[in-house]
C-alpha atoms as a PDB file:
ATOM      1  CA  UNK A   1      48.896  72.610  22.942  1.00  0.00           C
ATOM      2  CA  UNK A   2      47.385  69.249  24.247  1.00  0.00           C
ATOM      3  CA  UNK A   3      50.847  66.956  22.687  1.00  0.00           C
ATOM      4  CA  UNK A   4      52.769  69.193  25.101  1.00  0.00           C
ATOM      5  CA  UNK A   5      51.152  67.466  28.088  1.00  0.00           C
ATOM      6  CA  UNK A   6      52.292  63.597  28.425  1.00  0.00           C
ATOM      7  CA  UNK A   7      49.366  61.361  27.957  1.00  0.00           C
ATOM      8  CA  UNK A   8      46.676  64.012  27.564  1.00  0.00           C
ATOM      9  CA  UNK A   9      44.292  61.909  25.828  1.00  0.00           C
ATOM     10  CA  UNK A  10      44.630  58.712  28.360  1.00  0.00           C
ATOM     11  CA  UNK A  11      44.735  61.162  31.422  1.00  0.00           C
ATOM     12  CA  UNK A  12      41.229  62.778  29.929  1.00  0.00           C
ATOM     13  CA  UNK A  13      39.497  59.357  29.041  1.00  0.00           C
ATOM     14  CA  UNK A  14      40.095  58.196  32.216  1.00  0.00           C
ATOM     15  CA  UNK A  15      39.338  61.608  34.388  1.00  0.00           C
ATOM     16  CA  UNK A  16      35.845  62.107  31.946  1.00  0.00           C
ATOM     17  CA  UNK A  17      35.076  58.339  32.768  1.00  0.00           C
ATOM     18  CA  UNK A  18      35.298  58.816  35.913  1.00  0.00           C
ATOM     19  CA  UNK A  19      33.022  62.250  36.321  1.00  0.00           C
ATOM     20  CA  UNK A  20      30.505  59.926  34.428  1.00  0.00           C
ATOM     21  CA  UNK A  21      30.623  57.017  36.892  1.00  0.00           C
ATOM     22  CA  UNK A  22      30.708  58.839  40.198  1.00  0.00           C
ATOM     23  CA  UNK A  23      29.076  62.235  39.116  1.00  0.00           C
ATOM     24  CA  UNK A  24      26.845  62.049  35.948  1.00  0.00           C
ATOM     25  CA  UNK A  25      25.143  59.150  36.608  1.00  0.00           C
ATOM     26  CA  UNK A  26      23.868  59.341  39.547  1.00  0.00           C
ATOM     27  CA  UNK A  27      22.321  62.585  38.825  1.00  0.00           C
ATOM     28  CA  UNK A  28      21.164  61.525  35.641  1.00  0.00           C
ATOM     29  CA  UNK A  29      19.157  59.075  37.734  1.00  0.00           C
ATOM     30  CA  UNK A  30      17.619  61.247  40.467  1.00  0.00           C
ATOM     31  CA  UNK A  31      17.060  63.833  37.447  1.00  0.00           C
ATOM     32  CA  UNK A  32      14.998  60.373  35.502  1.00  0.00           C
ATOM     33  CA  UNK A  33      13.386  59.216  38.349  1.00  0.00           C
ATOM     34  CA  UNK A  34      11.926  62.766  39.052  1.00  0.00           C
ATOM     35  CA  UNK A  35      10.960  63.135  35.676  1.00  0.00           C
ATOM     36  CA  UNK A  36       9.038  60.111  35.738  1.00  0.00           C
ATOM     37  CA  UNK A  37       6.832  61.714  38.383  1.00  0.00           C
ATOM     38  CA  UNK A  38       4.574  64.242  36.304  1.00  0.00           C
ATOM     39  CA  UNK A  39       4.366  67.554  36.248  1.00  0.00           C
ATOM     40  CA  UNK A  40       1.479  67.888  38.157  1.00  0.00           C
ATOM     41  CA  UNK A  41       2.272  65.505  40.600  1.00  0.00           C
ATOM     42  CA  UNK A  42       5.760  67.170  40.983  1.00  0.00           C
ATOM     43  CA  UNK A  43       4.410  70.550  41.748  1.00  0.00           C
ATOM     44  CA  UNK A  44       1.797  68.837  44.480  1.00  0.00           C
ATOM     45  CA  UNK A  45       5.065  67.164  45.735  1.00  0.00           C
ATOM     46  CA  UNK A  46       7.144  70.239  45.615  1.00  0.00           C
ATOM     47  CA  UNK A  47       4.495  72.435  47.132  1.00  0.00           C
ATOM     48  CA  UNK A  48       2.951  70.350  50.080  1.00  0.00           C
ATOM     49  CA  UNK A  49       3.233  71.979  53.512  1.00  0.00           C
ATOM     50  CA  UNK A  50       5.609  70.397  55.386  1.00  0.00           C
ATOM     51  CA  UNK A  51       7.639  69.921  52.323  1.00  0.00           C
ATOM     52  CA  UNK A  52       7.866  74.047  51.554  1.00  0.00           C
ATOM     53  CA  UNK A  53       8.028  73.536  55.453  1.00  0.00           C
ATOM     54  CA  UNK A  54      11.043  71.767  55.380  1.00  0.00           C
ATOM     55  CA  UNK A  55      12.879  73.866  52.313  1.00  0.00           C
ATOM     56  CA  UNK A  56      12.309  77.132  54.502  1.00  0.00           C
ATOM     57  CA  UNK A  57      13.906  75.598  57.328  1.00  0.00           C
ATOM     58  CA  UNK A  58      16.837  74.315  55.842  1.00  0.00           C
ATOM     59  CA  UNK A  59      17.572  77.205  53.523  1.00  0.00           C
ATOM     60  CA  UNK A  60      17.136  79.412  56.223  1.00  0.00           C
ATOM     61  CA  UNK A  61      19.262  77.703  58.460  1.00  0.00           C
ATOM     62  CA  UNK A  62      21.975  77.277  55.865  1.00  0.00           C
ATOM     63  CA  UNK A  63      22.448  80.741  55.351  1.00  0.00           C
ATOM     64  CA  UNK A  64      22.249  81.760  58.813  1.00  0.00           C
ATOM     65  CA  UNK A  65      25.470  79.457  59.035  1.00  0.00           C
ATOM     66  CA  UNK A  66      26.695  80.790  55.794  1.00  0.00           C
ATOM     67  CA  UNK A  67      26.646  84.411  57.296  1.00  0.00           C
ATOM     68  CA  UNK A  68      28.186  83.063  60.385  1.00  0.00           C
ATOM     69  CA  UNK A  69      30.686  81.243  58.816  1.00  0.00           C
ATOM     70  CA  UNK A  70      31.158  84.002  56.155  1.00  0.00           C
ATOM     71  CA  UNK A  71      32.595  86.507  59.215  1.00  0.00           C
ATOM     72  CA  UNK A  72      34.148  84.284  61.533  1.00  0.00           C
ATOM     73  CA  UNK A  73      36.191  81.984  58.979  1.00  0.00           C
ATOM     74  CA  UNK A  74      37.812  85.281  57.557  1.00  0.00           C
ATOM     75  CA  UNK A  75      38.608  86.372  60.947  1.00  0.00           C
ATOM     76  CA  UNK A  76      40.536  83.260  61.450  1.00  0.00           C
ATOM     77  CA  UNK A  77      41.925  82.893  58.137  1.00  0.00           C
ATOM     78  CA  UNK A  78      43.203  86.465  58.994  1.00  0.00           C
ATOM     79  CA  UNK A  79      44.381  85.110  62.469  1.00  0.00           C
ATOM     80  CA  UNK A  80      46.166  82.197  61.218  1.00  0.00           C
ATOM     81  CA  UNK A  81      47.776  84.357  58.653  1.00  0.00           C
ATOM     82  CA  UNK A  82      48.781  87.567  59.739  1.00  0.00           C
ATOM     83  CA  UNK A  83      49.519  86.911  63.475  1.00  0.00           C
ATOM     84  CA  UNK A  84      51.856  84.516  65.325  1.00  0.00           C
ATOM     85  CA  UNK A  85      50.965  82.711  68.489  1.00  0.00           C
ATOM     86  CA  UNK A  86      51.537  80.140  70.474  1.00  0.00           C
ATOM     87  CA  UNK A  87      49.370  77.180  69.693  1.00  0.00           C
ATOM     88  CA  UNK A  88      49.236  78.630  66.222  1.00  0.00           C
ATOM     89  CA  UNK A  89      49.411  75.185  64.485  1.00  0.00           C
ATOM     90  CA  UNK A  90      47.316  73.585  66.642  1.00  0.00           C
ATOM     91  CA  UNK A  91      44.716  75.947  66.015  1.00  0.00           C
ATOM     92  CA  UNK A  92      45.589  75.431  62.228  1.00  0.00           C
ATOM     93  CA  UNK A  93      45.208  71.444  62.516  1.00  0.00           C
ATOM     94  CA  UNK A  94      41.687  71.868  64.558  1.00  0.00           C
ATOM     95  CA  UNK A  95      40.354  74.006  61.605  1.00  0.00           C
ATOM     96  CA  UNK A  96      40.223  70.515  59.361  1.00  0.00           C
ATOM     97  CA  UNK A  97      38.646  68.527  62.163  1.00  0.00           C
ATOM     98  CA  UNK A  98      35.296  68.650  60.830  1.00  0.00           C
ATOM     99  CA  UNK A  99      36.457  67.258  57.346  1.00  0.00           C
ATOM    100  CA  UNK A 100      37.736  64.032  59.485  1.00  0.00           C
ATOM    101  CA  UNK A 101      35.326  63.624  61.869  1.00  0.00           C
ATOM    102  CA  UNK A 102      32.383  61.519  60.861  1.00  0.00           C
ATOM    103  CA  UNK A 103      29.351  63.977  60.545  1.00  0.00           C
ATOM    104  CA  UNK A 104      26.900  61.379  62.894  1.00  0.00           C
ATOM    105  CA  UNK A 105      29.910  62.147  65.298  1.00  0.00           C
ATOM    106  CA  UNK A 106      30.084  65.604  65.140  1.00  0.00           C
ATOM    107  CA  UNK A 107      26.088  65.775  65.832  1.00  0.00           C
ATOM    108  CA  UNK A 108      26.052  63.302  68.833  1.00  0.00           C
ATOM    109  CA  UNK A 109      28.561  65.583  70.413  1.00  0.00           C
ATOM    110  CA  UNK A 110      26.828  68.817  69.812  1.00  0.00           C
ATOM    111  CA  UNK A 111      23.705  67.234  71.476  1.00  0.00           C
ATOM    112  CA  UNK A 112      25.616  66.222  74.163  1.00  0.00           C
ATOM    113  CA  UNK A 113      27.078  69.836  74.145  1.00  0.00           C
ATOM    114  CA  UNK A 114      24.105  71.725  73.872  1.00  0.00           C
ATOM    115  CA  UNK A 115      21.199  69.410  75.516  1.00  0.00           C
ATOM    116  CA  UNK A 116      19.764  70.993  78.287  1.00  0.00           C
ATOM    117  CA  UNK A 117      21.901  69.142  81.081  1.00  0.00           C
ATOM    118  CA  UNK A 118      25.135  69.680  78.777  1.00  0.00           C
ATOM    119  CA  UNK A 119      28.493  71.876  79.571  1.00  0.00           C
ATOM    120  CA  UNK A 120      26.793  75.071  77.376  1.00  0.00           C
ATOM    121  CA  UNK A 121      23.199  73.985  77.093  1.00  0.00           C
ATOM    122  CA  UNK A 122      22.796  74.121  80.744  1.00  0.00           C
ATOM    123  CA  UNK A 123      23.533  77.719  81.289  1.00  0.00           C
ATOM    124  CA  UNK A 124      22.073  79.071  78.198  1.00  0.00           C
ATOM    125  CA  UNK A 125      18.938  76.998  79.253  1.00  0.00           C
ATOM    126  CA  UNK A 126      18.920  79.380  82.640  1.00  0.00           C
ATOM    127  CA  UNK A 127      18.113  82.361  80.724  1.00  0.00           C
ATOM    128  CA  UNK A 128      15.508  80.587  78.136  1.00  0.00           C
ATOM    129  CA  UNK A 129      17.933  79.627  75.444  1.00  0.00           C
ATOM    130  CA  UNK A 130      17.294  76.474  73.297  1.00  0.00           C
ATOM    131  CA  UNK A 131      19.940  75.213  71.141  1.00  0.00           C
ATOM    132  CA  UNK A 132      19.664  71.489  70.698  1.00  0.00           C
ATOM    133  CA  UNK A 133      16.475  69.978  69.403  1.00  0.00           C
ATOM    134  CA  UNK A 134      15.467  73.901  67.616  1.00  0.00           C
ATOM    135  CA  UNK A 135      16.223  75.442  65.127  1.00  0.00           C
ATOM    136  CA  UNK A 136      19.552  77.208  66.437  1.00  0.00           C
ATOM    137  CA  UNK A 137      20.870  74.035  66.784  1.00  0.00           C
ATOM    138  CA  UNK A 138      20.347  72.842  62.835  1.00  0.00           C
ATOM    139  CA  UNK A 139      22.603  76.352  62.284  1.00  0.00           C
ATOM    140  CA  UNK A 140      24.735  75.106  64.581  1.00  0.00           C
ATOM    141  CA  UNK A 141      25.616  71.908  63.020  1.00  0.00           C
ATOM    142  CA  UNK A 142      25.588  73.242  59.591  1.00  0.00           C
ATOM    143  CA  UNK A 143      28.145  75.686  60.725  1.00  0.00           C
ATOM    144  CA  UNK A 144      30.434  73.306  62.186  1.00  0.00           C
ATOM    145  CA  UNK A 145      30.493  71.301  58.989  1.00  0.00           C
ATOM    146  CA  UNK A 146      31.373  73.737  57.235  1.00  0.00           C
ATOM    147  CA  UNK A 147      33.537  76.057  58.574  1.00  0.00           C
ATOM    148  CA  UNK A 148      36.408  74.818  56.818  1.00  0.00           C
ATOM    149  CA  UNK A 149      35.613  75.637  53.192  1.00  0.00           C
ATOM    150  CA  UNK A 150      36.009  79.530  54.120  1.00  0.00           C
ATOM    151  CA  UNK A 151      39.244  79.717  56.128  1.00  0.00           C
ATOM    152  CA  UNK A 152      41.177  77.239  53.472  1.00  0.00           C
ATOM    153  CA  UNK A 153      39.528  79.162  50.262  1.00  0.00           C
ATOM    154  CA  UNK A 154      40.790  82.367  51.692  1.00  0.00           C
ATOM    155  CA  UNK A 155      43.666  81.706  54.065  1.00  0.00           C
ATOM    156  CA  UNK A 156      46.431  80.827  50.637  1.00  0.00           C
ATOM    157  CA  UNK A 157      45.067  83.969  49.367  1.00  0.00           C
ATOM    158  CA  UNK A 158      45.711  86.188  52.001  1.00  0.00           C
ATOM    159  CA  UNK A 159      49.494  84.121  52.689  1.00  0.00           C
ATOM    160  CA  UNK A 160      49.993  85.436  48.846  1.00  0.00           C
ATOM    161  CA  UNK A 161      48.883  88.847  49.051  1.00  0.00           C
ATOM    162  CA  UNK A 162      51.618  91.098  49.631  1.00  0.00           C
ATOM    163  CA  UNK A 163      51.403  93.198  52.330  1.00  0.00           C
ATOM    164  CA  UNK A 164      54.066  96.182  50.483  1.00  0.00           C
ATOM    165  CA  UNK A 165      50.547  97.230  49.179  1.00  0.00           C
ATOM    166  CA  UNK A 166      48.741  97.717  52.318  1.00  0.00           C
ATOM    167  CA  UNK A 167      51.589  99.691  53.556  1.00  0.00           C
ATOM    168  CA  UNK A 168      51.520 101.634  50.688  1.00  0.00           C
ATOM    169  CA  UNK A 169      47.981 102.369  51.236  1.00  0.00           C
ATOM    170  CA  UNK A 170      48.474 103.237  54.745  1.00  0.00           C
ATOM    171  CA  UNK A 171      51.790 105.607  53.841  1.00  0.00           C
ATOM    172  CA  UNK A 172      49.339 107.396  51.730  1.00  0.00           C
ATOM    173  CA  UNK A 173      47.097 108.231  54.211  1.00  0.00           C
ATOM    174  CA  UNK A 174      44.166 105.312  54.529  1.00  0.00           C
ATOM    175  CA  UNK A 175      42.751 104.383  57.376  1.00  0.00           C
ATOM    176  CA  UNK A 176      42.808 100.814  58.265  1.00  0.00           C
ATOM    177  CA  UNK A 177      39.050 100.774  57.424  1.00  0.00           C
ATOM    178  CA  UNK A 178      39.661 101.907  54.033  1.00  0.00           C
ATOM    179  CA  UNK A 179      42.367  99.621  53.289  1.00  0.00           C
ATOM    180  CA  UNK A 180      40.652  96.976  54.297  1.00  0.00           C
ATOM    181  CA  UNK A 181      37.755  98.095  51.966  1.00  0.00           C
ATOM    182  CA  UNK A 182      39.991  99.057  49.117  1.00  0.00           C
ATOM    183  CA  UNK A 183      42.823  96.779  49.106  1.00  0.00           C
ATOM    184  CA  UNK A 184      42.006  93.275  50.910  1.00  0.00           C
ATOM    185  CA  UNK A 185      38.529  92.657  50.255  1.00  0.00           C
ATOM    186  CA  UNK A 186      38.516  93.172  46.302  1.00  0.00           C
ATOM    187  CA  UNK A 187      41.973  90.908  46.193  1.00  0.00           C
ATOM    188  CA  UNK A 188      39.916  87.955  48.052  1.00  0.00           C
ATOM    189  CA  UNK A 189      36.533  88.475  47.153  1.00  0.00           C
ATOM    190  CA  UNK A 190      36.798  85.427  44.562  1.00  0.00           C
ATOM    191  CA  UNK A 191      37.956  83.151  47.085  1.00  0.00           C
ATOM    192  CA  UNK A 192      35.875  84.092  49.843  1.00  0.00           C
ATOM    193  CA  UNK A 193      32.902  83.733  47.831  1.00  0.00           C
ATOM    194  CA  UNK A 194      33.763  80.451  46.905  1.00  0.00           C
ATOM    195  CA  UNK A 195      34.584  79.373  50.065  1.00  0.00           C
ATOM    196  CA  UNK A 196      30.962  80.898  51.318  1.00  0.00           C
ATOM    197  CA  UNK A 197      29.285  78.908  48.300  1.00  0.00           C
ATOM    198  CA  UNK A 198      30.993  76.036  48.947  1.00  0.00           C
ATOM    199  CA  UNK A 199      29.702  76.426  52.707  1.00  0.00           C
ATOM    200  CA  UNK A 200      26.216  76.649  51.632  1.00  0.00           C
ATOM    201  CA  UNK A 201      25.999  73.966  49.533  1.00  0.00           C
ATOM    202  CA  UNK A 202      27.318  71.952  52.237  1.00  0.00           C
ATOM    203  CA  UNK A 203      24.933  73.021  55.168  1.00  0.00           C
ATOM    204  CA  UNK A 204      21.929  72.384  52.009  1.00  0.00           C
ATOM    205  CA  UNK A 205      23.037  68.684  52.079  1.00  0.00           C
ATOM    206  CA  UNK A 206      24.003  68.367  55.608  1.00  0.00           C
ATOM    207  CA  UNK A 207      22.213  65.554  57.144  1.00  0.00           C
ATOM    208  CA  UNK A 208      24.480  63.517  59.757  1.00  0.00           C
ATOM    209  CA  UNK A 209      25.171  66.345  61.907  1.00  0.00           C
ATOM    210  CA  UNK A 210      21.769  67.718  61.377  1.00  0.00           C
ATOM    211  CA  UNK A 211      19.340  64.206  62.694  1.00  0.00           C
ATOM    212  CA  UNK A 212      20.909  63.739  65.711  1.00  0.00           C
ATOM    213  CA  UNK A 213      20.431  67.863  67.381  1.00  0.00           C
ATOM    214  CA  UNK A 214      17.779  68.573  65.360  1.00  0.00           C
ATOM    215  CA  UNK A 215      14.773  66.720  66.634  1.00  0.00           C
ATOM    216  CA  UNK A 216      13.080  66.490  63.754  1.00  0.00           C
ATOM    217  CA  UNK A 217       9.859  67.651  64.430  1.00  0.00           C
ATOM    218  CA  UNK A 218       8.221  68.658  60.929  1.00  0.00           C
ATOM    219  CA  UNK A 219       7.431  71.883  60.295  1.00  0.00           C
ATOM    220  CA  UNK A 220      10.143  73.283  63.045  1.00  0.00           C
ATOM    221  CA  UNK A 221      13.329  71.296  62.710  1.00  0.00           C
ATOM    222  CA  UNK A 222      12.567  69.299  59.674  1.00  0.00           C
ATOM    223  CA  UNK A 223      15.338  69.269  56.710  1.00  0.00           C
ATOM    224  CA  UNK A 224      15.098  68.549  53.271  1.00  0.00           C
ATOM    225  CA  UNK A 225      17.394  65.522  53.749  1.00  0.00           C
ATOM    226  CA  UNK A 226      15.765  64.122  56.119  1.00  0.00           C
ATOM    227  CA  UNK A 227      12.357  64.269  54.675  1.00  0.00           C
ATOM    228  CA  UNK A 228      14.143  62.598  51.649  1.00  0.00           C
ATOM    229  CA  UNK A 229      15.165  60.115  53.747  1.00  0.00           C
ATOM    230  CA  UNK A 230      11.562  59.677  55.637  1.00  0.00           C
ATOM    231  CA  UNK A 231      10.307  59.237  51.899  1.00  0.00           C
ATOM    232  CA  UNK A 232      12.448  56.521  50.926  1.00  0.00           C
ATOM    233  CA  UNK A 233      11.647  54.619  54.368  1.00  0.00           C
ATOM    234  CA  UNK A 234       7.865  54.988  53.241  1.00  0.00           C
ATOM    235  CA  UNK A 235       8.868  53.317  49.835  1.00  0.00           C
ATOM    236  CA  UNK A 236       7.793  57.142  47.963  1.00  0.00           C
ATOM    237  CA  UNK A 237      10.580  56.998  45.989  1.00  0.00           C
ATOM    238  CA  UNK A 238       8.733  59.596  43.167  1.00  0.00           C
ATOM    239  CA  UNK A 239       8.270  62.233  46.001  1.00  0.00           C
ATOM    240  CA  UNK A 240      11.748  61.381  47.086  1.00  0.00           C
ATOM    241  CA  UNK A 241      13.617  62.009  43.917  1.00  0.00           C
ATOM    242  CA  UNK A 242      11.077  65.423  43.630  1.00  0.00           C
ATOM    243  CA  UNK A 243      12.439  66.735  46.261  1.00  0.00           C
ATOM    244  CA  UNK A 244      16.231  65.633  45.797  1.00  0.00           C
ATOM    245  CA  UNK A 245      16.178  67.150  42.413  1.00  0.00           C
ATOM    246  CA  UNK A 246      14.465  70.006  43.440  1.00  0.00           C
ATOM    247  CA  UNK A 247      17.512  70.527  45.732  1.00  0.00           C
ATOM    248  CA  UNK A 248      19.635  69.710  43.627  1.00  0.00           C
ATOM    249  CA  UNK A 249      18.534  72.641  40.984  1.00  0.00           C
ATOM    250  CA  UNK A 250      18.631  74.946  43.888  1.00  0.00           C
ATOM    251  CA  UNK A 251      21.999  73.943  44.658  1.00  0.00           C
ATOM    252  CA  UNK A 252      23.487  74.177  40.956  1.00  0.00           C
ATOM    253  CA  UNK A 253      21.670  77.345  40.303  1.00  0.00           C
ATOM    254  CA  UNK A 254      22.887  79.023  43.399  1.00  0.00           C
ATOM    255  CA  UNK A 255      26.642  77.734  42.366  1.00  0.00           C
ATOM    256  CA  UNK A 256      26.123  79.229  38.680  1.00  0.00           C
ATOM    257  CA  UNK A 257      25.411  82.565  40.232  1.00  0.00           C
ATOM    258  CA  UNK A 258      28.219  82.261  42.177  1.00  0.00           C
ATOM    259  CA  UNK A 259      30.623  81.499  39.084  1.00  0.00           C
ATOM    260  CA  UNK A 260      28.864  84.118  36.739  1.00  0.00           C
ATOM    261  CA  UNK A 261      29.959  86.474  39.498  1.00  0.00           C
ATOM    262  CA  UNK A 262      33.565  85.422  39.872  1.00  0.00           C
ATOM    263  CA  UNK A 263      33.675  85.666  35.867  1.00  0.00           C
ATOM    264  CA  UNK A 264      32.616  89.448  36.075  1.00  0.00           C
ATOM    265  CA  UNK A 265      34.727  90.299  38.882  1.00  0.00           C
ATOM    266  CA  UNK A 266      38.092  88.995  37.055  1.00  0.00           C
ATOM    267  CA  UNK A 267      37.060  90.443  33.713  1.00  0.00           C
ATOM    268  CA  UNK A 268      36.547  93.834  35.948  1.00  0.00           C
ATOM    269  CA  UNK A 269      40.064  93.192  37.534  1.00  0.00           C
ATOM    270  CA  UNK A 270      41.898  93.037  34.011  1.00  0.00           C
ATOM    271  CA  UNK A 271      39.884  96.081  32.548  1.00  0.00           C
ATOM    272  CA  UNK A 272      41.232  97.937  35.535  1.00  0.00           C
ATOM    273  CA  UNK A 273      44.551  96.789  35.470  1.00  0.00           C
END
């Protein structure tokens, strides 16, 4: 099977090489330099106040923007998809802005934005509403960020899915509810959850975005990045790398999950078919 692809072995060496360089190594690293901290001293790390402090808020606040994103980028996956408009592309081409934009960017604006004396901050701030320098504006930033891994997960799914079948559903009597239900949703599910996943793990490691509308105030608007980052400017670099790898497990746990459901839901697809 591999002789049938041109320069397997080459194309391999080279794309294993460079997993190790970029990928491997680096968290073999982190993963030594944690190590090298002590279980006990890990856990005291791992369990201080403000660092639990800063794990709630940022876990939290990721899936607040997971949820949001979640809804909202299927809606416009659906719009971009299944409806056309005028401005259609344009609205297509703004979707990837927040892969292009520099993330430092995309905060300063937001704070500019949603400060109290900005175009939305202002009015919101007339009826008590805080979004830059809280909490709601971490979710905010985290949400802009990463926006984009939902619509483009599940937008080339829905462009493939053939829409005979929802009319057959709905010749047969479904409401649009149902076939929603029934029909759509099980024939996207593995892309939308990867696209949701993928949107987590961004808003966990979201930092440049985060600083600037944040505040960072520990214990309110305090990140886990950003506490790394405080620790390596204080020359901690054990109680930095506990807390990056301590992250980092979250993260690759919460992925595996993720692909150990995608694995069940295919093998249920084929048993039905």
């Amino acid at each position: 099977m591999f002789s049938v692809i041109p320069g397997f072995r080459l194309s391999l060496g080279i794309t294993l090489t460079y997993l190790g360089l970029i990928v491997l190594l680096p968290i073999a690293a982190l993963i030594l330099q944690a190590a090298d901290v002590g279980f006990w001293r890990y856990i005291a790390i791992i369990t201080s106040p403000r660092t639990l402090a800063s794990f709630q808020i940022t876990i939290g606040a990721a899936a607040a923007a997971t949820v949001f994103n979640a809804v909202y980028g299927l809606a416009l996956a659906w719009v971009l998809v299944r409806y056309d408009f005028p401005g259609r592309r344009l609205l297509d081409t703004l979707v990837d802005v927040p892969f292009a934009l520099p993330t430092a960017v995309a905060g300063l604006a937001l704070t500019a934005l949603f400060a109290k004396n900005g175009w939305f901050g202002a009015p919101l701030a007339e009826y008590g509403i805080q979004i830059a320098y809280a909490p709601a504006g971490i979710v905010c930033a985290m949400a802009f960020t990463s926006i984009p891994f939902v619509v483009r997960t599940v937008q080339p799914v829905l462009e493939d899915l053939d829409a005979d079948v929802e009319e057959a559903a709905t010749t047969l009597g479904a409401s649009q509810f149902r076939v929603v239900w029934t029909v759509i949703l099980p024939a996207i599910f593995p892309a939308f959850l990867a696209g949701a996943s993928l949107a987590f793990a961004r808003s966990l490691g979201e930092f440049g975005a985060v600083v600037f509308i944040a505040g960072n105030q520990p214990f309110r608007t305090e990140i886990v990045a950003l506490l790394t980052y405080i620790r390596l400017e204080e020359y901690d670099y054990p109680a930095a790398a506990a807390i990056a790898a301590t992250m980092l497990g979250l993260a690759f746990v919460m992925l595996l999950v993720v692909n150990l459901i995608q694995a069940w839901h295919q093998r249920r697809a084929i048993r039905e078919e």
